[in-house]
Protein backbone atom coordinates (compact mmCIF):
# COMPACT_ATOMS: atom_id res chain seq x y z
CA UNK A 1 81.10 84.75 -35.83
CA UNK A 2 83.66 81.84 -36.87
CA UNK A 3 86.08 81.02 -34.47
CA UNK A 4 89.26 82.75 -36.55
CA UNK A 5 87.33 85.94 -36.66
CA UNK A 6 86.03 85.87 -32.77
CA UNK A 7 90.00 85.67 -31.97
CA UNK A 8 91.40 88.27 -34.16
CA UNK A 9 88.64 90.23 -33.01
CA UNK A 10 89.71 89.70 -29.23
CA UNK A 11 93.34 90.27 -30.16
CA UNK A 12 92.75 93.33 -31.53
CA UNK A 13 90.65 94.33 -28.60
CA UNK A 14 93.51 93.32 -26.25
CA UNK A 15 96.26 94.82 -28.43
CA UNK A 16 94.53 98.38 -28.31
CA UNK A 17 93.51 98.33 -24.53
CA UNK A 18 98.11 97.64 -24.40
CA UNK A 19 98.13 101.11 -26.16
CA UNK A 20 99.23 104.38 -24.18
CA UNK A 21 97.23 107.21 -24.78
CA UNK A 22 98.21 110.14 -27.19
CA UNK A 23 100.51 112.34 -26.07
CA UNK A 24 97.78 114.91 -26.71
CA UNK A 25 95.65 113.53 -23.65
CA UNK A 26 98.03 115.53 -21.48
CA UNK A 27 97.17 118.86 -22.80
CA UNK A 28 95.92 120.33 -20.11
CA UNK A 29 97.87 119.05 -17.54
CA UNK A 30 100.26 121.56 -15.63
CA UNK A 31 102.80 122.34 -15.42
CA UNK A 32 103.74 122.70 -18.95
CA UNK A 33 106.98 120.06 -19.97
CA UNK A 34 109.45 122.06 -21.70
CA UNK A 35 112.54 119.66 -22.24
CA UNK A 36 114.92 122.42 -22.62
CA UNK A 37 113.94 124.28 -19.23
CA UNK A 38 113.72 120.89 -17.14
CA UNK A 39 117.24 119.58 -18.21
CA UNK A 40 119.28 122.91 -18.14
CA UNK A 41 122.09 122.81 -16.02
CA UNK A 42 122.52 119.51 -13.84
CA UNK A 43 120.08 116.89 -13.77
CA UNK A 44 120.45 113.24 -11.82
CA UNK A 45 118.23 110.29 -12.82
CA UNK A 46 117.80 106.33 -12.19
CA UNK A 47 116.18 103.59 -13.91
CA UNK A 48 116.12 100.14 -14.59
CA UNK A 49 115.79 97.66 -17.65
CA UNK A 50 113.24 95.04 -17.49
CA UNK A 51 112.63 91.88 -19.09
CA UNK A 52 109.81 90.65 -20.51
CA UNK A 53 108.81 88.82 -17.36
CA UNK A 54 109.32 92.04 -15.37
CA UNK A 55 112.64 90.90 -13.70
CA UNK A 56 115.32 93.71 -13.20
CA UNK A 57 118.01 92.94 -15.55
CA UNK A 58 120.11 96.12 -14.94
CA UNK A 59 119.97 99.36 -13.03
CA UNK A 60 121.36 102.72 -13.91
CA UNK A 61 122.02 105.96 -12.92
CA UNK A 62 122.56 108.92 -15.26
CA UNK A 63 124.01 112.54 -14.54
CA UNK A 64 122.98 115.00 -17.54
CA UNK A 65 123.97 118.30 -18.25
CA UNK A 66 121.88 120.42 -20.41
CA UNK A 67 122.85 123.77 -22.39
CA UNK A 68 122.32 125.87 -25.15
CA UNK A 69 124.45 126.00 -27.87
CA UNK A 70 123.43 128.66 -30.56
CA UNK A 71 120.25 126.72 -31.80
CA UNK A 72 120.64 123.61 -30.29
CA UNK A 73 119.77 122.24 -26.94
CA UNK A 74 122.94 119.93 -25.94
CA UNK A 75 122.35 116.76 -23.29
CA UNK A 76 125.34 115.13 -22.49
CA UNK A 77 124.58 111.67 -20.51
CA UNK A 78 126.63 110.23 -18.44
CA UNK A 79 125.50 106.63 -17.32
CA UNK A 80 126.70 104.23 -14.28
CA UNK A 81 124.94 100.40 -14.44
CA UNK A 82 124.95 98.13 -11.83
CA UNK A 83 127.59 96.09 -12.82
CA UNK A 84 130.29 98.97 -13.29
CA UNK A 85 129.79 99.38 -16.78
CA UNK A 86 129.87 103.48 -18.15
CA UNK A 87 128.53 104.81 -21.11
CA UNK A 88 128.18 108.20 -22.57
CA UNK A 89 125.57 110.09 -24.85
CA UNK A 90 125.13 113.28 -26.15
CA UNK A 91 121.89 114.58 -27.71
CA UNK A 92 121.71 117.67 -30.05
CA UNK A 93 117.91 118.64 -29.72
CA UNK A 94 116.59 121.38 -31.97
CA UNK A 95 112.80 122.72 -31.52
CA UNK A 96 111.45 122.26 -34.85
CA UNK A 97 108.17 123.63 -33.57
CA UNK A 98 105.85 125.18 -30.58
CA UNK A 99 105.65 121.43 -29.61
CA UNK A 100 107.58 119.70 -31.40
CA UNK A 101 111.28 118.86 -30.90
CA UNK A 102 113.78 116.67 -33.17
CA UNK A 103 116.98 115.31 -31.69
CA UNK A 104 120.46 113.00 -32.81
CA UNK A 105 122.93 111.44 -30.55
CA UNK A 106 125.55 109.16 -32.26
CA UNK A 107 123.90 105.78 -31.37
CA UNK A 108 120.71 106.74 -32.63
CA UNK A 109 119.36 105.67 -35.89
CA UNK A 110 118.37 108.44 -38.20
CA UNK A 111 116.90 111.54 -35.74
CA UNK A 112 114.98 111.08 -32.69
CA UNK A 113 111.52 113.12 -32.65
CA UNK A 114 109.65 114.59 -29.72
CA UNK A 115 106.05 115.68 -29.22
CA UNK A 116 105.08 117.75 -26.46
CA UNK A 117 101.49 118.28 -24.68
CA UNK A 118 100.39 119.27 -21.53
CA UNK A 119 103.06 118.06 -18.96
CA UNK A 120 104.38 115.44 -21.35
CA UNK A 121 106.78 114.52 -23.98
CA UNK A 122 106.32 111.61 -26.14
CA UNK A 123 109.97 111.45 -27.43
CA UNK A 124 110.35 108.16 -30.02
CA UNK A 125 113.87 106.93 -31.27
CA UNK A 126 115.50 103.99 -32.71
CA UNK A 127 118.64 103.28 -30.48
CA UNK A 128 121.74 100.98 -31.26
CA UNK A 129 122.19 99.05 -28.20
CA UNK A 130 125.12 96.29 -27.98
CA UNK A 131 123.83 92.61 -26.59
CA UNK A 132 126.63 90.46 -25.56
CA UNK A 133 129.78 90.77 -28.17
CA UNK A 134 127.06 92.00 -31.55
């Protein structure tokens, strides 16, 4: 094997072993996720964003409140970071199938989409997030 093709060959190895699993791997896991029943009513949550080197660049906390309206699942967000800033989302989620879910918030791009399995929810999204004064 040339050299060029022994290295793609290892990056792709390498690339795919960085992959999660489908969401479907969680199938049979219990208890069964449903987004709607976990979030109803009042919900509190922390996290932290990372950078690439795996430093802490911010903390969080979020307090969520979760309803149905009509059709529509509504998640409001209310966030805390560590350094005082506050910021506010809320999600309109609509189950579009048994296991699927679709969702919109106002800083999301287009809708958000949600795949459920098992005890899992593999919920993708394309969020507008201000760096610095852009």
């Amino acid at each position: 094997m040339q050299a060029p093709i022994r290295i793609a060959a290892l990056l792709a190895i390498l690339l795919a072993g960085c992959a999660a699993p489908p969401v479907d791997h969680y199938s049979k896991e219990h208890p069964r996720f449903d987004p709607s029943v976990f979030f109803a009513g009042h919900t509190e949550a922390w996290g932290m964003f990372q950078k690439r080197s795996g430093e802490v660049a911010r903390r969080f906390t979020v307090d969520m409140q979760g309803a149905w309206q009509g059709k529509e699942f509504v998640l409001n967000e209310s966030f805390v970071y560590s350094d005082g800033e506050k910021q506010h989302r809320q999600w309109h989620l609509v189950r579009t199938g048994e296991d699927q879910w679709e969702g919109t918030a106002s800083d999301v791009v287009g809708k958000a989409s949600g795949q459920q399995a098992g005890n899992a929810l593999q919920w993708q999204y394309l969020l507008t997030v201000p760096v610095g004064s852009s």
